[in-house]
PDB file of N, CA and C in Angstrom:
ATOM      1  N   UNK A   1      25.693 -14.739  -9.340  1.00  0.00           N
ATOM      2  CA  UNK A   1      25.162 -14.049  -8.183  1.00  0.00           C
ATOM      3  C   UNK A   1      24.513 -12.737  -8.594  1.00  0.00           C
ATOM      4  N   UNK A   2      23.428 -11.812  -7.760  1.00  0.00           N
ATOM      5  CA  UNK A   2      22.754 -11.408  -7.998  1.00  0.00           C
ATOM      6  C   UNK A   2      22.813 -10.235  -6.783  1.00  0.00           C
ATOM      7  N   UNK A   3      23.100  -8.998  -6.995  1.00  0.00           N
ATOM      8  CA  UNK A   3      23.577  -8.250  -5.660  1.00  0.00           C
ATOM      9  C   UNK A   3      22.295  -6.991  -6.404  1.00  0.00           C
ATOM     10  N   UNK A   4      21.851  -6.836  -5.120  1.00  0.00           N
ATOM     11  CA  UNK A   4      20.444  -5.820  -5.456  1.00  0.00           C
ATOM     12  C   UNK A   4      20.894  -4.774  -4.522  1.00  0.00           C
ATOM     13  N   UNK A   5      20.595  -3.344  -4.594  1.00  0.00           N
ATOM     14  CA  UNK A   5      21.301  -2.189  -3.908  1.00  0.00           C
ATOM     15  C   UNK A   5      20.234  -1.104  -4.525  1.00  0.00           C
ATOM     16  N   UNK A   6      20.482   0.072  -2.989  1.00  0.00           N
ATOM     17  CA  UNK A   6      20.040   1.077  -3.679  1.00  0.00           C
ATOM     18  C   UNK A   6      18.254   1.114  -2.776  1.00  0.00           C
ATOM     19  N   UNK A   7      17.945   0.335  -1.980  1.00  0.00           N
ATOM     20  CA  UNK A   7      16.469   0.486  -1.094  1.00  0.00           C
ATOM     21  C   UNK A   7      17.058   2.151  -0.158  1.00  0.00           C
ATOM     22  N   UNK A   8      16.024   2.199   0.279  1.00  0.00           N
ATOM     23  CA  UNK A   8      15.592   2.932   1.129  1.00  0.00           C
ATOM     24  C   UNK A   8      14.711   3.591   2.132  1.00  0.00           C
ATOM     25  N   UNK A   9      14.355   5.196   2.954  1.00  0.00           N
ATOM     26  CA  UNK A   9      12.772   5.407   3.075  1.00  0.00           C
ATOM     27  C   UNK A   9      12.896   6.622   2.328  1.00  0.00           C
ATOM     28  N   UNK A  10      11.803   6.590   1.628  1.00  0.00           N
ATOM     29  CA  UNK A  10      11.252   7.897   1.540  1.00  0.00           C
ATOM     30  C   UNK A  10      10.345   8.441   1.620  1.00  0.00           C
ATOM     31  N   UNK A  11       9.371   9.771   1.302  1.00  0.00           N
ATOM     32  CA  UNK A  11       8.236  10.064   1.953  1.00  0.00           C
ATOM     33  C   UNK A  11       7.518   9.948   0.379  1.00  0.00           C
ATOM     34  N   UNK A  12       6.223   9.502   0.279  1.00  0.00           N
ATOM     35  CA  UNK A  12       5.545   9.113  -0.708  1.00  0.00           C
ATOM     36  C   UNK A  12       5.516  10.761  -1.679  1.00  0.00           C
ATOM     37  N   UNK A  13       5.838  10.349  -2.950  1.00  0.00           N
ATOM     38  CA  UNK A  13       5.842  11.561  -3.951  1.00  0.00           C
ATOM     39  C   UNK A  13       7.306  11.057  -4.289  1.00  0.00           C
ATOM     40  N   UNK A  14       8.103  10.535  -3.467  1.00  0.00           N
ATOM     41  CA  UNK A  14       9.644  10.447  -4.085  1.00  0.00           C
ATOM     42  C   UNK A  14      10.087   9.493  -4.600  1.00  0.00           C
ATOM     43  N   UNK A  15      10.982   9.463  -4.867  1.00  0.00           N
ATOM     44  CA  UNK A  15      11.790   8.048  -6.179  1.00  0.00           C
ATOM     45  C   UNK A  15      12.677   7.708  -5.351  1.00  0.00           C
ATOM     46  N   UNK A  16      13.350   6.397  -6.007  1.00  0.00           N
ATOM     47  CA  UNK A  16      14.259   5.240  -5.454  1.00  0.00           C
ATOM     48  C   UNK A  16      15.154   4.924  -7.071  1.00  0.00           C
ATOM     49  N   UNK A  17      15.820   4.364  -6.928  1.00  0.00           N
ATOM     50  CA  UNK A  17      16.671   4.183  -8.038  1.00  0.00           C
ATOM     51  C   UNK A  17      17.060   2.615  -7.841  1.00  0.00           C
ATOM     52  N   UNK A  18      16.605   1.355  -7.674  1.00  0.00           N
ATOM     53  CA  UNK A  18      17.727   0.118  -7.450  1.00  0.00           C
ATOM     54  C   UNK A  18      18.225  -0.160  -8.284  1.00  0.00           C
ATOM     55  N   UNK A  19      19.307  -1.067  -7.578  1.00  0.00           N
ATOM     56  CA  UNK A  19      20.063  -1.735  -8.391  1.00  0.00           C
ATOM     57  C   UNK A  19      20.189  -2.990  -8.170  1.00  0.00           C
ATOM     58  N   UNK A  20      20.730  -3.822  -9.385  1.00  0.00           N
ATOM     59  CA  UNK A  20      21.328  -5.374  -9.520  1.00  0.00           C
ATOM     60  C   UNK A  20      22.310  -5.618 -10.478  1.00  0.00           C
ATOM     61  N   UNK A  21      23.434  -5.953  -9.879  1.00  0.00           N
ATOM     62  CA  UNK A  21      24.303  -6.515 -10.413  1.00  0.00           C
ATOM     63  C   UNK A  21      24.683  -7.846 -10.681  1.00  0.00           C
ATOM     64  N   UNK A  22      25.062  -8.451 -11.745  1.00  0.00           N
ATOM     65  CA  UNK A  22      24.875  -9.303 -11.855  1.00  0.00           C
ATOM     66  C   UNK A  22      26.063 -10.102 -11.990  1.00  0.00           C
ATOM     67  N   UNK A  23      26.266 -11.433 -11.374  1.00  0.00           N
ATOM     68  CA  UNK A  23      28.127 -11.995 -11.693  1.00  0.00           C
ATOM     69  C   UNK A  23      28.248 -13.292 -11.529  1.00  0.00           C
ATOM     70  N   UNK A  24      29.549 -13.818 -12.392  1.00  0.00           N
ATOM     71  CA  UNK A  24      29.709 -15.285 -11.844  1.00  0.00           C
ATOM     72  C   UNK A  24      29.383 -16.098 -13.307  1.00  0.00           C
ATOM     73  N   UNK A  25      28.689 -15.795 -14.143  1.00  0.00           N
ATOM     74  CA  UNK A  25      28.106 -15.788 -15.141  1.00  0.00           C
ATOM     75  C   UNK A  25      27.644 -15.197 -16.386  1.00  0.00           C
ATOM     76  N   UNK A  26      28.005 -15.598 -17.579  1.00  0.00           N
ATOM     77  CA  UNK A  26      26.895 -15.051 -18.217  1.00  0.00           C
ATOM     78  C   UNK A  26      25.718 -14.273 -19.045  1.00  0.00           C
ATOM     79  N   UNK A  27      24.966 -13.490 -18.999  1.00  0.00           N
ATOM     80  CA  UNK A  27      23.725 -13.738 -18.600  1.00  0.00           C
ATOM     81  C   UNK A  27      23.116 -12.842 -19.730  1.00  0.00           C
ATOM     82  N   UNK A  28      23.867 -13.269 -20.765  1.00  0.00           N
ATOM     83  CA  UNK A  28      23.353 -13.340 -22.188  1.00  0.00           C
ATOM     84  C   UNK A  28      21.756 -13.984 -22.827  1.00  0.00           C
ATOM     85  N   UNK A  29      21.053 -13.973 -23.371  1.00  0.00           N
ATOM     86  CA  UNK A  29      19.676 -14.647 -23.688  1.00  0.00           C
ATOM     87  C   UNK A  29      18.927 -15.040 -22.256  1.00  0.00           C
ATOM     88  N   UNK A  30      18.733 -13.980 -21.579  1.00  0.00           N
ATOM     89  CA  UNK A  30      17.962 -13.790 -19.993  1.00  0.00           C
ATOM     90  C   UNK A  30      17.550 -12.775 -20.035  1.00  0.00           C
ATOM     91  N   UNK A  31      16.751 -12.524 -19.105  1.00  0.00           N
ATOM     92  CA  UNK A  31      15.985 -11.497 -18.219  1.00  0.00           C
ATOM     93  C   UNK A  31      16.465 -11.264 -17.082  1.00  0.00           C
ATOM     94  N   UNK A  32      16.133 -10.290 -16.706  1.00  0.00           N
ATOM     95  CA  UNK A  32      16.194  -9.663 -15.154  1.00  0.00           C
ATOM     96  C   UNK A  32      14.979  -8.664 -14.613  1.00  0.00           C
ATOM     97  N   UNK A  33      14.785  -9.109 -13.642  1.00  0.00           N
ATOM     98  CA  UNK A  33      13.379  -8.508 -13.235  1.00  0.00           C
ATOM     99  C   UNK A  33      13.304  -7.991 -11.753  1.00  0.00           C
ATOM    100  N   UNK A  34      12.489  -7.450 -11.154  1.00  0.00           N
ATOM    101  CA  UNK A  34      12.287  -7.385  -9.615  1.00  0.00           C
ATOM    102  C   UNK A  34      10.654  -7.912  -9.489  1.00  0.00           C
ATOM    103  N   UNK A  35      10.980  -7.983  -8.058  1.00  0.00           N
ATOM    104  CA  UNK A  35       9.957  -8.925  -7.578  1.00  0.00           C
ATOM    105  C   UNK A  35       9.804  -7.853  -6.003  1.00  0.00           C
ATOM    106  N   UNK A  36       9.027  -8.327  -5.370  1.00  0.00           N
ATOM    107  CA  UNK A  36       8.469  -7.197  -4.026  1.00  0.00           C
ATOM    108  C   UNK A  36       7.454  -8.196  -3.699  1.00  0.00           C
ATOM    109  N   UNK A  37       7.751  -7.989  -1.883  1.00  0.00           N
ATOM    110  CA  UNK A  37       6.987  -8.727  -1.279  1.00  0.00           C
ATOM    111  C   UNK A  37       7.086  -7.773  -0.357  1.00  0.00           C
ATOM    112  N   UNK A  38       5.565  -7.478   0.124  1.00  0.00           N
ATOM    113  CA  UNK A  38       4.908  -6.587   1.638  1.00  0.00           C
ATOM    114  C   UNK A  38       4.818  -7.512   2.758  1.00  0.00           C
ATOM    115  N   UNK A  39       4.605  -7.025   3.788  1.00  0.00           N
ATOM    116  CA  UNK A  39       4.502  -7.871   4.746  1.00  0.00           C
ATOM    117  C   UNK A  39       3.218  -8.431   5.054  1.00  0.00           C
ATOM    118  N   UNK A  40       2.830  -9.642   5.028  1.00  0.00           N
ATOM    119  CA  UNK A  40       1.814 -10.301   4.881  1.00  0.00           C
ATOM    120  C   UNK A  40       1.252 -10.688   3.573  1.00  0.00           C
ATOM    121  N   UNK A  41       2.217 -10.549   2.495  1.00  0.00           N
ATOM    122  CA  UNK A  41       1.542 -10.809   1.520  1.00  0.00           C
ATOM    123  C   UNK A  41       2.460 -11.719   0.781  1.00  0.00           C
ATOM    124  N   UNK A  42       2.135 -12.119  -0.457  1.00  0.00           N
ATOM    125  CA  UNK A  42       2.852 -12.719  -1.521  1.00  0.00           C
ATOM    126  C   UNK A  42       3.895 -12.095  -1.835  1.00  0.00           C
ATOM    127  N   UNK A  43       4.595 -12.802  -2.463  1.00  0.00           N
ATOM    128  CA  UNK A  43       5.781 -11.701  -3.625  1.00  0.00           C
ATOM    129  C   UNK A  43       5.092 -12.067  -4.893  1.00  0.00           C
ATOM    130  N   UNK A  44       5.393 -10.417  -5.436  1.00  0.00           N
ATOM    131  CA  UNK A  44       4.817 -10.326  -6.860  1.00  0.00           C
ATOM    132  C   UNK A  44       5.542  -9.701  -7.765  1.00  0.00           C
ATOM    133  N   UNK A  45       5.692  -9.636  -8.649  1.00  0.00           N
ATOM    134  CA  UNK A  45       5.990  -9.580 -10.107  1.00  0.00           C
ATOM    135  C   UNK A  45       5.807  -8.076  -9.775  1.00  0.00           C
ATOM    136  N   UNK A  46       7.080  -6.968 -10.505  1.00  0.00           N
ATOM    137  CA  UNK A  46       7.426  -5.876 -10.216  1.00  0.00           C
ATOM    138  C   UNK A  46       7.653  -5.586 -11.829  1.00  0.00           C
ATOM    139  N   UNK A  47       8.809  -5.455 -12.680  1.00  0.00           N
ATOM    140  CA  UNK A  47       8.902  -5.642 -13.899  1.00  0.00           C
ATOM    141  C   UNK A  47      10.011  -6.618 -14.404  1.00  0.00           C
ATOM    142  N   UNK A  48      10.187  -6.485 -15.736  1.00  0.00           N
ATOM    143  CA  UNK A  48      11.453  -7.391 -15.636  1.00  0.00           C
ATOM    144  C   UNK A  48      11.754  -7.097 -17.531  1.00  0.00           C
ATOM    145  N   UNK A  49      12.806  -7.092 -17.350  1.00  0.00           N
ATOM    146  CA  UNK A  49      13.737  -6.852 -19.317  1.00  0.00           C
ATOM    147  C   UNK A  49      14.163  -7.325 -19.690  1.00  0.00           C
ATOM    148  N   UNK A  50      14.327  -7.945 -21.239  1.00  0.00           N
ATOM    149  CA  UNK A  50      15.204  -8.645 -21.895  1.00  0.00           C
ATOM    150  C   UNK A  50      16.171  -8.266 -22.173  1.00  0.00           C
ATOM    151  N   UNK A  51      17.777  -9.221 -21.624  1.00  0.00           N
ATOM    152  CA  UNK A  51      18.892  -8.319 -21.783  1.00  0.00           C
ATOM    153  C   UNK A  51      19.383  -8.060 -23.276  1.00  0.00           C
ATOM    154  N   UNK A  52      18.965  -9.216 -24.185  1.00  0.00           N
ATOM    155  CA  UNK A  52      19.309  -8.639 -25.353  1.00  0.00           C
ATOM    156  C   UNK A  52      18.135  -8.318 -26.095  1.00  0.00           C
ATOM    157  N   UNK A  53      18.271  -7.215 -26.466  1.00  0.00           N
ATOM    158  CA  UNK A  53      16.667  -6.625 -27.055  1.00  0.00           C
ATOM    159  C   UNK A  53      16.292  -5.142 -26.532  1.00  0.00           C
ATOM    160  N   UNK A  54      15.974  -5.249 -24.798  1.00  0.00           N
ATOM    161  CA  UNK A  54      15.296  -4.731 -23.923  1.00  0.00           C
ATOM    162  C   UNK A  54      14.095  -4.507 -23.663  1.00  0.00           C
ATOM    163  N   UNK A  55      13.315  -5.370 -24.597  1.00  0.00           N
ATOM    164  CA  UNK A  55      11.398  -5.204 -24.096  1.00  0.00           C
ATOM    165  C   UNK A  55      11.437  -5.054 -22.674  1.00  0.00           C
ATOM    166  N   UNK A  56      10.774  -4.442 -22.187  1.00  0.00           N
ATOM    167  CA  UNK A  56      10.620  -4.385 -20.738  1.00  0.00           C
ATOM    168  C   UNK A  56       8.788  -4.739 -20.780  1.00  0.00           C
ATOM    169  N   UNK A  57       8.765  -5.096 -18.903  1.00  0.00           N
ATOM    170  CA  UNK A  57       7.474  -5.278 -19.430  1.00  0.00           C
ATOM    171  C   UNK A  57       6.863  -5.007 -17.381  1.00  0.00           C
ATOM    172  N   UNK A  58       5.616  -4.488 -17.290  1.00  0.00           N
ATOM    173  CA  UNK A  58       5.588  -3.796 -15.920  1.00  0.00           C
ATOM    174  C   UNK A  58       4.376  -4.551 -15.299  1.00  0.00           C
ATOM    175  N   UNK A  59       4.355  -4.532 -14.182  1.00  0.00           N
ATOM    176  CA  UNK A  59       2.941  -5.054 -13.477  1.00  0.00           C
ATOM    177  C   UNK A  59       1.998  -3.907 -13.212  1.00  0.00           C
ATOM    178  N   UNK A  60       0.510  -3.735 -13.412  1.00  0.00           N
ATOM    179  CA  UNK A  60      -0.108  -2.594 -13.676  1.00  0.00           C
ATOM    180  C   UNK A  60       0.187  -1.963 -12.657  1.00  0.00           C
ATOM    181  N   UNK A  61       0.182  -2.066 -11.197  1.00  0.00           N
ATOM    182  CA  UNK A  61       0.210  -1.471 -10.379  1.00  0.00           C
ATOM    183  C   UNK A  61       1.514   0.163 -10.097  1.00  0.00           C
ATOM    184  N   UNK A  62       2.429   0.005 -11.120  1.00  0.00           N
ATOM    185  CA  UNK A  62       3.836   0.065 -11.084  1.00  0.00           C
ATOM    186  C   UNK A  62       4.042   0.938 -12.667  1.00  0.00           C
ATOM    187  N   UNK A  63       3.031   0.609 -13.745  1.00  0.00           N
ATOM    188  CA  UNK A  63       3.112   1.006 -15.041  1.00  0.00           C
ATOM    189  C   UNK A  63       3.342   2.776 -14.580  1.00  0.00           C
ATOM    190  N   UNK A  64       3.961   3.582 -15.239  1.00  0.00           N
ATOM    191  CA  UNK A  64       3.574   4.833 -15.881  1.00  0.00           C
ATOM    192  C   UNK A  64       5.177   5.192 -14.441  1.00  0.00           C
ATOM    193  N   UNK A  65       4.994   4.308 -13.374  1.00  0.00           N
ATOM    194  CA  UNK A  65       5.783   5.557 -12.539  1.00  0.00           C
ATOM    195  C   UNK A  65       7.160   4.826 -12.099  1.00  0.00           C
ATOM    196  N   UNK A  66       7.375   3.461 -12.759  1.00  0.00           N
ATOM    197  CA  UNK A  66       8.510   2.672 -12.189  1.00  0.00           C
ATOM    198  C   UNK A  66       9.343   2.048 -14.212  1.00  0.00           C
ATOM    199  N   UNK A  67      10.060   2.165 -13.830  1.00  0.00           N
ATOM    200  CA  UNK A  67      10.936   2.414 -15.297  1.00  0.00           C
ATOM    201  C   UNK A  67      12.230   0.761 -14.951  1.00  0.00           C
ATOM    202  N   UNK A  68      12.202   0.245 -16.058  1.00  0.00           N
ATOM    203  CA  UNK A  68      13.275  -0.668 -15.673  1.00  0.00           C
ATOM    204  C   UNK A  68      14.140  -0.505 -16.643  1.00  0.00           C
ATOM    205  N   UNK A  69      15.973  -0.925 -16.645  1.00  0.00           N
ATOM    206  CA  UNK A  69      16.348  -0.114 -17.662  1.00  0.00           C
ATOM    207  C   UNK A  69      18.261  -1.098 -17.348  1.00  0.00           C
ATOM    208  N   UNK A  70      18.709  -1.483 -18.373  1.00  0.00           N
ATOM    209  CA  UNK A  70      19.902  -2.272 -18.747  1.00  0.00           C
ATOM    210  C   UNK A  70      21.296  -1.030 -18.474  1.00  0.00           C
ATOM    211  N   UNK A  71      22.295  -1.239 -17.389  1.00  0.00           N
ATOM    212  CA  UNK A  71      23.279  -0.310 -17.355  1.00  0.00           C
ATOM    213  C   UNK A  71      24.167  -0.549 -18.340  1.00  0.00           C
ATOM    214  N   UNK A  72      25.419  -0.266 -17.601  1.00  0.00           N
ATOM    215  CA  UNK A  72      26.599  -0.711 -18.468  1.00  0.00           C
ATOM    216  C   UNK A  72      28.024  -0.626 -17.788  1.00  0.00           C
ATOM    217  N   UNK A  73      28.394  -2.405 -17.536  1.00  0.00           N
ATOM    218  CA  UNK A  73      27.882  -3.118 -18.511  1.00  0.00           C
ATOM    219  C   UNK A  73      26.739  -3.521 -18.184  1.00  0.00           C
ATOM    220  N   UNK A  74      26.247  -4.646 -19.498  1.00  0.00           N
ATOM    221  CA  UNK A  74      24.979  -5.033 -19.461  1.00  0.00           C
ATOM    222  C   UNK A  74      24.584  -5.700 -18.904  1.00  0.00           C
ATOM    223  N   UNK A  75      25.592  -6.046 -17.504  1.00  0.00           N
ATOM    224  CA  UNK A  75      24.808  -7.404 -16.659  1.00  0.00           C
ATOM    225  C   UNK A  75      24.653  -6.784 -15.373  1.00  0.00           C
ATOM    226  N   UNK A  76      23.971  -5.170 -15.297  1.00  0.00           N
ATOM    227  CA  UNK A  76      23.658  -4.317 -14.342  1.00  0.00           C
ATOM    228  C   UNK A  76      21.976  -4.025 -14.625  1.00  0.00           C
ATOM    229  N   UNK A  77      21.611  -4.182 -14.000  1.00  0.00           N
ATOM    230  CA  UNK A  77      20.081  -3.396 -13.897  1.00  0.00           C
ATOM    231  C   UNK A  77      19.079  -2.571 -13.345  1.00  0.00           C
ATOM    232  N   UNK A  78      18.526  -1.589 -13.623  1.00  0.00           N
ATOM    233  CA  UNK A  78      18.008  -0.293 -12.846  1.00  0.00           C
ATOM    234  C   UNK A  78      16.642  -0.338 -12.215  1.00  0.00           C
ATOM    235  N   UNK A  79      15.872  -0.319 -11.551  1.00  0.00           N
ATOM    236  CA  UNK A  79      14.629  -0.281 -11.332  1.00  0.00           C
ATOM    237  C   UNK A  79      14.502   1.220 -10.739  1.00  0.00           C
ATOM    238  N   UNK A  80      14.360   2.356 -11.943  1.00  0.00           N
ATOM    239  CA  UNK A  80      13.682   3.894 -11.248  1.00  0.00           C
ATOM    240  C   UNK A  80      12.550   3.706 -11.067  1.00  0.00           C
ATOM    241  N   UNK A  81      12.301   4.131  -9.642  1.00  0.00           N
ATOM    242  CA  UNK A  81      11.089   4.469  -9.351  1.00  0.00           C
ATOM    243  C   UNK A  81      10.503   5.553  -8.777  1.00  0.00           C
ATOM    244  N   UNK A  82       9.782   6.496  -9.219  1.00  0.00           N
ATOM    245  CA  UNK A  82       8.968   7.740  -9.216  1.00  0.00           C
ATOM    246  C   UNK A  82       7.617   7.505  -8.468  1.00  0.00           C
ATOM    247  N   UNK A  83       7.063   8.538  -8.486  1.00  0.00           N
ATOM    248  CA  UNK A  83       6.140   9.040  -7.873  1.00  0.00           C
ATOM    249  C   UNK A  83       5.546   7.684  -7.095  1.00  0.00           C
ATOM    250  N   UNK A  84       6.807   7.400  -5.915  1.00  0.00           N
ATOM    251  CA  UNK A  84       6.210   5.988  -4.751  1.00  0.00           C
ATOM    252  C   UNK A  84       5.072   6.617  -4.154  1.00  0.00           C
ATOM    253  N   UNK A  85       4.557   5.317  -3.288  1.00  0.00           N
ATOM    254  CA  UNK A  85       3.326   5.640  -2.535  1.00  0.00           C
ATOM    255  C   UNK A  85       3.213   4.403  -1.580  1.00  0.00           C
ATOM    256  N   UNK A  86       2.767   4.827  -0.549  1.00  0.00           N
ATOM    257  CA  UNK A  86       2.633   3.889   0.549  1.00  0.00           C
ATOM    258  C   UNK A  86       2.774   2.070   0.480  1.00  0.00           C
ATOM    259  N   UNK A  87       1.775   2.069  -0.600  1.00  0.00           N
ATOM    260  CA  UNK A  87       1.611   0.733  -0.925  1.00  0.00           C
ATOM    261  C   UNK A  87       2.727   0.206  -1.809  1.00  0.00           C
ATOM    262  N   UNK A  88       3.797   0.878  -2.451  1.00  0.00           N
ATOM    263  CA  UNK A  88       4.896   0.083  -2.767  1.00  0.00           C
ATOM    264  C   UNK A  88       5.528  -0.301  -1.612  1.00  0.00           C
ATOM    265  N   UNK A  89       5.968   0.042  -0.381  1.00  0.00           N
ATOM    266  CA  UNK A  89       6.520  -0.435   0.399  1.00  0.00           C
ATOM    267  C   UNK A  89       6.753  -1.877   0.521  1.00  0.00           C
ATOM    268  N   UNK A  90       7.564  -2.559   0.809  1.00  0.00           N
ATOM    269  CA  UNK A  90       8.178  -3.939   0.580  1.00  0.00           C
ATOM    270  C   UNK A  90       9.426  -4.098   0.539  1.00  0.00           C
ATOM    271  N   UNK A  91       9.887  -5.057   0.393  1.00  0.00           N
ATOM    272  CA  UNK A  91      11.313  -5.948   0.240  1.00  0.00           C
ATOM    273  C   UNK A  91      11.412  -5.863  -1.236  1.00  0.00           C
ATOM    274  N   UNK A  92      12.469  -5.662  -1.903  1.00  0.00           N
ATOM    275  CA  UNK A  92      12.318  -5.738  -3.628  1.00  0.00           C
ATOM    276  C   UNK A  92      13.460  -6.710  -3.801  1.00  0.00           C
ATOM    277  N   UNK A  93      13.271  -7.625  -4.488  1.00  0.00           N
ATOM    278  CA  UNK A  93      14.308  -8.555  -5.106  1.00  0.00           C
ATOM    279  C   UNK A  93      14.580  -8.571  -6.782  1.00  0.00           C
ATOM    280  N   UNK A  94      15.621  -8.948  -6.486  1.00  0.00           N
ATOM    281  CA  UNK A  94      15.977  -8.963  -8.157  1.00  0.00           C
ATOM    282  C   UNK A  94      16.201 -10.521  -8.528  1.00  0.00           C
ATOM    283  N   UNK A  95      16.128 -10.740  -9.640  1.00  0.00           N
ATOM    284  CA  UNK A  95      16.234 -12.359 -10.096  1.00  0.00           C
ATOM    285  C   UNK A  95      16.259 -12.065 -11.856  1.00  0.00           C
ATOM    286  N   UNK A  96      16.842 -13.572 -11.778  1.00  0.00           N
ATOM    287  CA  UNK A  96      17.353 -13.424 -13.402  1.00  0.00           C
ATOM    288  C   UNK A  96      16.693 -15.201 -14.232  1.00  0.00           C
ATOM    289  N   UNK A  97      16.103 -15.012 -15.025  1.00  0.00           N
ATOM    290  CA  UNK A  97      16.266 -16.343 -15.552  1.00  0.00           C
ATOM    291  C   UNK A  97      16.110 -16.142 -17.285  1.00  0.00           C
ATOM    292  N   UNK A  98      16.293 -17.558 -17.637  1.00  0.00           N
ATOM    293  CA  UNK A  98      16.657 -17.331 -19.278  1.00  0.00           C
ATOM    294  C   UNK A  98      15.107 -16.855 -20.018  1.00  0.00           C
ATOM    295  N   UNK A  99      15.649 -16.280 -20.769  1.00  0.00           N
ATOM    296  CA  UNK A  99      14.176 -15.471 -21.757  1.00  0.00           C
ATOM    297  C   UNK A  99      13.167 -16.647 -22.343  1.00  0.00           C
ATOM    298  N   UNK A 100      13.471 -17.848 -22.422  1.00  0.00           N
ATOM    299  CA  UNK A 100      12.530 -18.800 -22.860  1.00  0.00           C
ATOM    300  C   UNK A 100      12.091 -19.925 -21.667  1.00  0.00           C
ATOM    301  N   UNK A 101      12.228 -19.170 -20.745  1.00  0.00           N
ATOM    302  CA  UNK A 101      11.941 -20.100 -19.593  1.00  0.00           C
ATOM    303  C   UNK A 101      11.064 -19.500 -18.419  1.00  0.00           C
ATOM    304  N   UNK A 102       9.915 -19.713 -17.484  1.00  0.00           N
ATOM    305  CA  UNK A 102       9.167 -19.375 -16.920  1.00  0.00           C
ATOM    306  C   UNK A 102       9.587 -19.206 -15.052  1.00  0.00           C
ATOM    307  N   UNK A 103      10.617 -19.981 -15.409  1.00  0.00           N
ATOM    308  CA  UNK A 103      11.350 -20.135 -13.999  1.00  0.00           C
ATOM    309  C   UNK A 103      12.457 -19.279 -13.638  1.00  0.00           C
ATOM    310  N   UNK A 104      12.195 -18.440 -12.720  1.00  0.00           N
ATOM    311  CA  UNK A 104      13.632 -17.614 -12.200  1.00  0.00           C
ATOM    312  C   UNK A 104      14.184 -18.461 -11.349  1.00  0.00           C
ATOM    313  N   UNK A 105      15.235 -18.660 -11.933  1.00  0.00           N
ATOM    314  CA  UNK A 105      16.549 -19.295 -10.928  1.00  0.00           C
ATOM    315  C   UNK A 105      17.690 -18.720 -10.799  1.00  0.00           C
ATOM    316  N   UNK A 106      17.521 -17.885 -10.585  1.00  0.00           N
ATOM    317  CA  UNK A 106      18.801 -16.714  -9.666  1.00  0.00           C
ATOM    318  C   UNK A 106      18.295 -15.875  -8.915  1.00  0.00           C
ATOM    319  N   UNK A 107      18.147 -15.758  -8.040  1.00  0.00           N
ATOM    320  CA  UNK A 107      17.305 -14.288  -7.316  1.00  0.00           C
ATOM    321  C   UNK A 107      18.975 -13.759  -6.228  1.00  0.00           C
ATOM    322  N   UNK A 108      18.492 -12.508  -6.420  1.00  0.00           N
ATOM    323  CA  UNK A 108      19.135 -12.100  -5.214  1.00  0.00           C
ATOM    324  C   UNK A 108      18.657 -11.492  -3.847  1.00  0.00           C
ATOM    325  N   UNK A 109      19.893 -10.958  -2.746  1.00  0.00           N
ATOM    326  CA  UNK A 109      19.244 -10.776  -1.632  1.00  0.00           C
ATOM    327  C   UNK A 109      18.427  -9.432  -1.387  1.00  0.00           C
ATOM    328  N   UNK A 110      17.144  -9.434  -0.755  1.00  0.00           N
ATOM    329  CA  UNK A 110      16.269  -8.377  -1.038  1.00  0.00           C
ATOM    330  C   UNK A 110      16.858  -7.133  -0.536  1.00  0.00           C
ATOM    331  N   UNK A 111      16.092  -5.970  -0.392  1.00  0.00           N
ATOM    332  CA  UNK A 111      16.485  -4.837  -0.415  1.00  0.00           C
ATOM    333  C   UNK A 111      15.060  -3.391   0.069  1.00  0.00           C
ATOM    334  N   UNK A 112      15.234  -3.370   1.384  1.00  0.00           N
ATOM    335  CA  UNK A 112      14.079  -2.678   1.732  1.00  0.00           C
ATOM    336  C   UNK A 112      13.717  -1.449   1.256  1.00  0.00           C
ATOM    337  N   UNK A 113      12.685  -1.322   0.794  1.00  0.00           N
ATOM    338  CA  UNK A 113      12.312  -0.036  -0.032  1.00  0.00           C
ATOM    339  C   UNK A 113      10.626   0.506   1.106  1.00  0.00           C
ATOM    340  N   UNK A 114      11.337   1.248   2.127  1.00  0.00           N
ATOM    341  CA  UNK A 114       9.805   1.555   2.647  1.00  0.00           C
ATOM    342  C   UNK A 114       9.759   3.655   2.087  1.00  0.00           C
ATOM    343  N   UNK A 115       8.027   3.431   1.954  1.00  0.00           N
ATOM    344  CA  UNK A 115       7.463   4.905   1.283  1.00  0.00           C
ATOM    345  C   UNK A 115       6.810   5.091   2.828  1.00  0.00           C
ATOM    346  N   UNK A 116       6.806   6.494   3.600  1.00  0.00           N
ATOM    347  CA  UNK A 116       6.023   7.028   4.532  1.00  0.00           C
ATOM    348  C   UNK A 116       4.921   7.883   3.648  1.00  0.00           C
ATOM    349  N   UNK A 117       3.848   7.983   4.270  1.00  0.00           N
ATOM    350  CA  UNK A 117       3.132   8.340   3.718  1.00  0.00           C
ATOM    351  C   UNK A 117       2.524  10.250   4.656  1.00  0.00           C
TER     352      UNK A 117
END
């Protein structure tokens, strides 16, 4: 299971911190990533890290001001995010799948992250 925490509002210029915890399993030679979906739109690809290793890796939109990052223990995961702005606003999910595989099959339940502008 996959417990995501830590949404909120804030006024654009400010940070968010989520979280995902991870249990039940595991979750050794995987990833963990977030995902965000706006209203009316797709869900998209947010960032996501290798738990053993930690390459992280970001969607441009998100590069320079959203940080992803392995707690401890290691089946916790951080998504800081800095200098928000209107257009992050969304639902953020977390999901986990194995590092050699293209398919996330664990997600957890989302977590509202709205920016006022």
């Amino acid at each position: 299971q996959l417990q995501a925490s830590g949404g909120g509002t804030v006024q654009a210029g400010g940070s968010l911190r989520l979280s995902c915890a991870a249990s039940g399993r595991t979750f050794s030679s995987y990833d963990m990533g977030w995902f965000r979906q706006a209203p009316g739109k797709e869900r998209e690809f947010v960032s996501r890290i290798r738990l053993d290793g930690g390459s992280q890796y970001y969607a441009n939109s998100v590069k320079g001001r959203f940080t992803i990052s392995i707690g401890n223990p290691n089946n916790t995961v951080y998504l800081q995010m800095n200098s928000l702005k209107p257009d992050d606003t969304a639902v953020y999910y977390c999901a986990a799948k194995r590092s050699f595989s293209v398919n996330w099959n664990y997600w957890g339940q989302g977590t509202q992250v709205t920016v006022s502008s």
